[in-house]
N, C-alpha and C. Protein backbone atom coordinates (compact mmCIF):
# COMPACT_ATOMS: atom_id res chain seq x y z
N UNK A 1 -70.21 -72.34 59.19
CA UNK A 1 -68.99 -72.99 58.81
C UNK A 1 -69.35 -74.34 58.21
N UNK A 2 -68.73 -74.23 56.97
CA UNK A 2 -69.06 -75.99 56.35
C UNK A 2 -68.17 -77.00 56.97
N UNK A 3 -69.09 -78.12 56.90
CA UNK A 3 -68.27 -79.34 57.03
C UNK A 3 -67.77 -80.14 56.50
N UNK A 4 -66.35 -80.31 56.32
CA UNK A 4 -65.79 -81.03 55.29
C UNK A 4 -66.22 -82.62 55.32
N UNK A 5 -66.54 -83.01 54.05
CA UNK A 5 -66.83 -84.21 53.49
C UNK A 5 -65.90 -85.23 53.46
N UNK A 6 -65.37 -86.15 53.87
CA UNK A 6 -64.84 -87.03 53.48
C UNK A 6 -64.82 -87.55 52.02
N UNK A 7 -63.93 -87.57 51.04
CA UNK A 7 -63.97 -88.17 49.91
C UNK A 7 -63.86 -87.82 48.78
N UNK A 8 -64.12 -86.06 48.75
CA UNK A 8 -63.85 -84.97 47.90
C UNK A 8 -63.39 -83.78 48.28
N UNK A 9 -63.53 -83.30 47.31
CA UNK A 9 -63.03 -81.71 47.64
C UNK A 9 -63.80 -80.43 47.14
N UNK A 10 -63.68 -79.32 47.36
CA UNK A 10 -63.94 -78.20 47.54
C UNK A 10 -64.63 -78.02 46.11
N UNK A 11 -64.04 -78.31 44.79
CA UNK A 11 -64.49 -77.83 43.80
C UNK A 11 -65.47 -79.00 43.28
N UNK A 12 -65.09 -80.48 43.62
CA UNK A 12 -66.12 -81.58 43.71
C UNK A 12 -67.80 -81.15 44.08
N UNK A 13 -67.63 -80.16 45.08
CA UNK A 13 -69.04 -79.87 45.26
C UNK A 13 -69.40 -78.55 44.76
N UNK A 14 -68.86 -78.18 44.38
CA UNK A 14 -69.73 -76.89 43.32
C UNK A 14 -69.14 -75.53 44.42
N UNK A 15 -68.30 -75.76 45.31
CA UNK A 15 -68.16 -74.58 46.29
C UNK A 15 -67.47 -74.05 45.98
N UNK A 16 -67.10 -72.57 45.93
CA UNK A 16 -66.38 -71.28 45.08
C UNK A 16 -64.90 -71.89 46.19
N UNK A 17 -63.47 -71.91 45.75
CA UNK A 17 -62.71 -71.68 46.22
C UNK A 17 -62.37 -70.46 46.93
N UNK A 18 -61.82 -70.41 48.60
CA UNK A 18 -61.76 -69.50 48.95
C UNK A 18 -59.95 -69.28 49.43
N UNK A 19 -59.78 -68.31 49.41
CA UNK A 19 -58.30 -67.85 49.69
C UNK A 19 -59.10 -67.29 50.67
N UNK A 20 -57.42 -67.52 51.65
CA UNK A 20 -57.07 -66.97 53.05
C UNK A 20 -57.62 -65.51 52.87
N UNK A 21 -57.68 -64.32 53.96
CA UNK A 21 -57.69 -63.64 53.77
C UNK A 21 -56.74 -62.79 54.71
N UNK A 22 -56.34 -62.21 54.12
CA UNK A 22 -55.18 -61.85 54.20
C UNK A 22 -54.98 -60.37 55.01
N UNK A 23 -54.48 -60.28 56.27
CA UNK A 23 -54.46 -59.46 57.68
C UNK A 23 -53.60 -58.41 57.60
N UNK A 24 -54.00 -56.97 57.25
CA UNK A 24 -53.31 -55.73 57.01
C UNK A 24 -52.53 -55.57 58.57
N UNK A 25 -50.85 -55.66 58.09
CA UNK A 25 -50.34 -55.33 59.37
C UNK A 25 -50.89 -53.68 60.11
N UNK A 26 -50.69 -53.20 60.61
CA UNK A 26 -51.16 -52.02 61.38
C UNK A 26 -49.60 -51.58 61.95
N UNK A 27 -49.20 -50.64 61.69
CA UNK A 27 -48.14 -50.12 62.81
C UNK A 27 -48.44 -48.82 62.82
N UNK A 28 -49.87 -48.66 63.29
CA UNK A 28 -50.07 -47.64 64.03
C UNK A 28 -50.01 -47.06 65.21
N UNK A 29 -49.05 -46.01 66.15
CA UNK A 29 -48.26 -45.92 66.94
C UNK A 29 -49.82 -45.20 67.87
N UNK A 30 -50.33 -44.70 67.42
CA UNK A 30 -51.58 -44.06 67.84
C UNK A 30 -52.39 -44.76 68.56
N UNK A 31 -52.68 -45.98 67.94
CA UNK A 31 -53.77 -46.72 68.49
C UNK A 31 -52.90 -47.54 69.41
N UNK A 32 -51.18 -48.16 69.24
CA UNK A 32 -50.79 -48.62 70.33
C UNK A 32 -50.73 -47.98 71.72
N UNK A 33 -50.35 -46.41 71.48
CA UNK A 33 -50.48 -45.80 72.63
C UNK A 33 -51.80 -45.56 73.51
N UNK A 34 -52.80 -45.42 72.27
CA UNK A 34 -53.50 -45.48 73.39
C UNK A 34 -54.29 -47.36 73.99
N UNK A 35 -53.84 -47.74 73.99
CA UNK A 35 -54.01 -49.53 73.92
C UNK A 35 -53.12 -49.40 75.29
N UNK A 36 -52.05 -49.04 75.67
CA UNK A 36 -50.99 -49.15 76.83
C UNK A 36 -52.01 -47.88 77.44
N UNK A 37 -52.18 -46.88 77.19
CA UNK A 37 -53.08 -46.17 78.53
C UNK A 37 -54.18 -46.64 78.68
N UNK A 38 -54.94 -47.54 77.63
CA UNK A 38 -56.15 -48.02 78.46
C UNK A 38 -55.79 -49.13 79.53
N UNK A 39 -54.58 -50.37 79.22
CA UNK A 39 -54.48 -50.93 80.08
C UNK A 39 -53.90 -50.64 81.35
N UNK A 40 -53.32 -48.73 81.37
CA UNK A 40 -52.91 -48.69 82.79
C UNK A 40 -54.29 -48.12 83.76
N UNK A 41 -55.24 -47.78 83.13
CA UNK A 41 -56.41 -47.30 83.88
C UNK A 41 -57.15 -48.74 84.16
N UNK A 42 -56.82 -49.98 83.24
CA UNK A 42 -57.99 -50.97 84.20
C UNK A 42 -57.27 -51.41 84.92
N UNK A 43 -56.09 -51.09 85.55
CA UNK A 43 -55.30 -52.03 87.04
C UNK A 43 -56.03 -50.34 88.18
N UNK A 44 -56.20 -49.73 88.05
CA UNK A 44 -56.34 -48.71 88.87
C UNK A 44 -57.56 -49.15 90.33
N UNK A 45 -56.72 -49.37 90.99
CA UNK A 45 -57.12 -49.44 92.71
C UNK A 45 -58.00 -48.76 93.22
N UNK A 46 -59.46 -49.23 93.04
CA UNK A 46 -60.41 -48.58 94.23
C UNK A 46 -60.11 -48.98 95.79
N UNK A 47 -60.53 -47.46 96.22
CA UNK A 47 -60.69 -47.38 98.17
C UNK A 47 -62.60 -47.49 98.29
N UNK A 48 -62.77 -48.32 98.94
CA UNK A 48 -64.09 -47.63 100.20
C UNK A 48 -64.39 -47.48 101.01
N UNK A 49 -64.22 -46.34 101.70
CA UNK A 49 -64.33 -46.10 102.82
C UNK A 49 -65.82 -46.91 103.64
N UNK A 50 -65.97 -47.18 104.44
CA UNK A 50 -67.05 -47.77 105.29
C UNK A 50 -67.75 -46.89 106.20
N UNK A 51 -68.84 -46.47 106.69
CA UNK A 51 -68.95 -45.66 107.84
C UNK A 51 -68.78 -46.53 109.32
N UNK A 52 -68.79 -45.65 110.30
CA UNK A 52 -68.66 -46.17 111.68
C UNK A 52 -69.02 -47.20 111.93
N UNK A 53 -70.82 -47.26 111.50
CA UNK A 53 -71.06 -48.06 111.90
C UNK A 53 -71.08 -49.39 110.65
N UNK A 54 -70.91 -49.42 109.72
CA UNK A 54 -70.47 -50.63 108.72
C UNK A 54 -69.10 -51.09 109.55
N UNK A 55 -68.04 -49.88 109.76
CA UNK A 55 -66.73 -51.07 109.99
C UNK A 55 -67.08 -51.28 111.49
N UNK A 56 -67.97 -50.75 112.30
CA UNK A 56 -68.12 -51.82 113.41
C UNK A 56 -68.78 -52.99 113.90
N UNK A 57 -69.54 -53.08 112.62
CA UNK A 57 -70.38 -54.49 112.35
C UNK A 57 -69.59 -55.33 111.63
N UNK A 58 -68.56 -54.80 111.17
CA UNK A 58 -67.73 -55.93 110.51
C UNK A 58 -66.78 -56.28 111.45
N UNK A 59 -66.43 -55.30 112.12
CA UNK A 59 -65.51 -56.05 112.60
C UNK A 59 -65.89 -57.17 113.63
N UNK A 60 -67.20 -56.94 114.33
CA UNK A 60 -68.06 -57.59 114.97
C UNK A 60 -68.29 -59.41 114.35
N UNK A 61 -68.00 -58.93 113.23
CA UNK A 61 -68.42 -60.21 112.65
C UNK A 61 -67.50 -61.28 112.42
N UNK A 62 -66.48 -60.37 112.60
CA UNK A 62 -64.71 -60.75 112.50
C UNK A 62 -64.28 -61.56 113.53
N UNK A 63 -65.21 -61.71 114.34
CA UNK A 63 -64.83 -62.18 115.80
C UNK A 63 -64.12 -60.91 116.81
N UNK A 64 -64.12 -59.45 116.36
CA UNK A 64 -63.79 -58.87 117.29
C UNK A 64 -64.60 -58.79 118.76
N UNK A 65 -63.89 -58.18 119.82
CA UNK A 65 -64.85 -57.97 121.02
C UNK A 65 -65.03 -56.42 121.21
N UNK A 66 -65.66 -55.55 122.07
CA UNK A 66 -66.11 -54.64 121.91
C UNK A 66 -65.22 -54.06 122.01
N UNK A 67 -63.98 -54.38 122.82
CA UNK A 67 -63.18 -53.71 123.33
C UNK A 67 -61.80 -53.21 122.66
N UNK A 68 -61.99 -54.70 121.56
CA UNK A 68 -60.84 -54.50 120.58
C UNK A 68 -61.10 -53.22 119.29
N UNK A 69 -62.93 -53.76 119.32
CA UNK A 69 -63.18 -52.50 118.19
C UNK A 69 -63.00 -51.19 118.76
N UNK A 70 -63.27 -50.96 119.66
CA UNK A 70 -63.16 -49.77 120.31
C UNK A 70 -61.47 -49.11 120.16
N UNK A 71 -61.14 -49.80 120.46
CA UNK A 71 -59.26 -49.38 119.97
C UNK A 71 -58.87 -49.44 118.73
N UNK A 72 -59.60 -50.41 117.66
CA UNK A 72 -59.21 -50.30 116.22
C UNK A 72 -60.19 -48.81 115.90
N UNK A 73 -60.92 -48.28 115.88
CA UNK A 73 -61.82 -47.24 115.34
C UNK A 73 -61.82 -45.99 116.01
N UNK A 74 -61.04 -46.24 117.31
CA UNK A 74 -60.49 -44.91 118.09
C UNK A 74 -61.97 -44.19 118.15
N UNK A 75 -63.41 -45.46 118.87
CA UNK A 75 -64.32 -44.72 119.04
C UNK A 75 -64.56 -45.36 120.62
N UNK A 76 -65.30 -44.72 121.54
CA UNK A 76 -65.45 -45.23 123.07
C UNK A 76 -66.30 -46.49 122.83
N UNK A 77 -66.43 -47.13 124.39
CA UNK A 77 -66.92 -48.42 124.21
C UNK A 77 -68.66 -48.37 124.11
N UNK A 78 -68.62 -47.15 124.68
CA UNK A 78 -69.95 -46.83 124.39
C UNK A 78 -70.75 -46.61 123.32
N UNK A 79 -69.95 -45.61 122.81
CA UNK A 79 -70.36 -45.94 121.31
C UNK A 79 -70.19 -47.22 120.35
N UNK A 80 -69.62 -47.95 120.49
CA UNK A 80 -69.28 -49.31 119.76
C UNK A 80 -70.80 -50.01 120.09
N UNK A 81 -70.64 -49.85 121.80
CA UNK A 81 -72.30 -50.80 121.93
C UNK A 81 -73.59 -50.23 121.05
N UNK A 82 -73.29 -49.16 121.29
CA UNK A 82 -74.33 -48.13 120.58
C UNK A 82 -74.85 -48.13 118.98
N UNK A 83 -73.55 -49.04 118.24
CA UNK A 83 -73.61 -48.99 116.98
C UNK A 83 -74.30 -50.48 116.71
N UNK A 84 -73.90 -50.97 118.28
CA UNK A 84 -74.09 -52.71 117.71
C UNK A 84 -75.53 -53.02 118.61
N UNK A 85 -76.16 -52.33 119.08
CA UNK A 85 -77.56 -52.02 119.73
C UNK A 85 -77.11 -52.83 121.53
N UNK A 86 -76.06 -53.19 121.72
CA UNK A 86 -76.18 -53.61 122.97
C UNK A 86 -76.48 -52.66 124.23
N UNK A 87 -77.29 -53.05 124.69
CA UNK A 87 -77.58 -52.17 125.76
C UNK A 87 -77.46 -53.03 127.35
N UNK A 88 -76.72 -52.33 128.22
CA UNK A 88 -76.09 -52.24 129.20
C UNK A 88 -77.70 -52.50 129.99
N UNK A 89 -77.39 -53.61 131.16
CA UNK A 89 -78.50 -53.38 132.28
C UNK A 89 -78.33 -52.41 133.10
N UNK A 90 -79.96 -52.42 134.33
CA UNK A 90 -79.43 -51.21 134.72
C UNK A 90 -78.61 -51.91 136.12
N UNK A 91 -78.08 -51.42 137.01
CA UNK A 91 -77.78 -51.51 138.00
C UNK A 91 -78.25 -52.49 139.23
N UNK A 92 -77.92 -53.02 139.77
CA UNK A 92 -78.37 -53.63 140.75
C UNK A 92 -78.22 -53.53 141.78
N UNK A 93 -79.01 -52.58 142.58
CA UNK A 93 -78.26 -51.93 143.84
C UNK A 93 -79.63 -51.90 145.40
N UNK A 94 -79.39 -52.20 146.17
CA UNK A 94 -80.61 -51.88 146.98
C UNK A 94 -80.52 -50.40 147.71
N UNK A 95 -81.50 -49.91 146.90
CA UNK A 95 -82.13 -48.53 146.92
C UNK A 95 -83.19 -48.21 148.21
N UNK A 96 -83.01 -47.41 148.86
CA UNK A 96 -83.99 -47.72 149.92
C UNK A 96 -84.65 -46.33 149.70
N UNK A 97 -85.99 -46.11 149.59
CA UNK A 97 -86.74 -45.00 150.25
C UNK A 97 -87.49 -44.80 150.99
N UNK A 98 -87.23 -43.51 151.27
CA UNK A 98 -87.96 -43.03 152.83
C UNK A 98 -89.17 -42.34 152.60
């Protein structure tokens, strides 16, 4: 793109005069239609599903407790620990043998 000079003009410097150029209307019904179906496919709503154990690390992360995930995922508490590696001690009991 040239830069206009202060002080002259267009034919002052030896530069070909240029006309506008001039923008063929279009009322082509074809290309509008398909112009309105492309823009209804880019609003189109992805799902992703998560597996078990993704949405129980998230929710983990969510500040849920085991107990709440366990009722949002309609999976036991056991399994929730199971997904999130907690493991249960064992017992503390005095065992006596004979």
């Amino acid at each position: 793109m040239a830069t206009p000079i202060s002080g002259g003009t267009s034919f002052d410097f030896g530069a070909a005069p240029q006309a506008a150029a001039a923008q063929p209307k279009t009322t082509n019904t074809a290309a509008a239609a398909e112009a309105k179906q492309a823009s209804k496919t880019d609003t189109k709503a992805y799902t992703v599903k998560l597996s078990e154990d993704a949405q129980v690390r998230l929710l983990k992360t969510q500040g849920q407790s085991v107990s709440q995930i366990s009722v949002i995922t309609d999976l036991s508490a056991k399994a929730v620990d199971g997904y999130l590696e907690i493991t249960q001690a064992p017992p503390t009991g005095t065992a006596t043998s004979k």
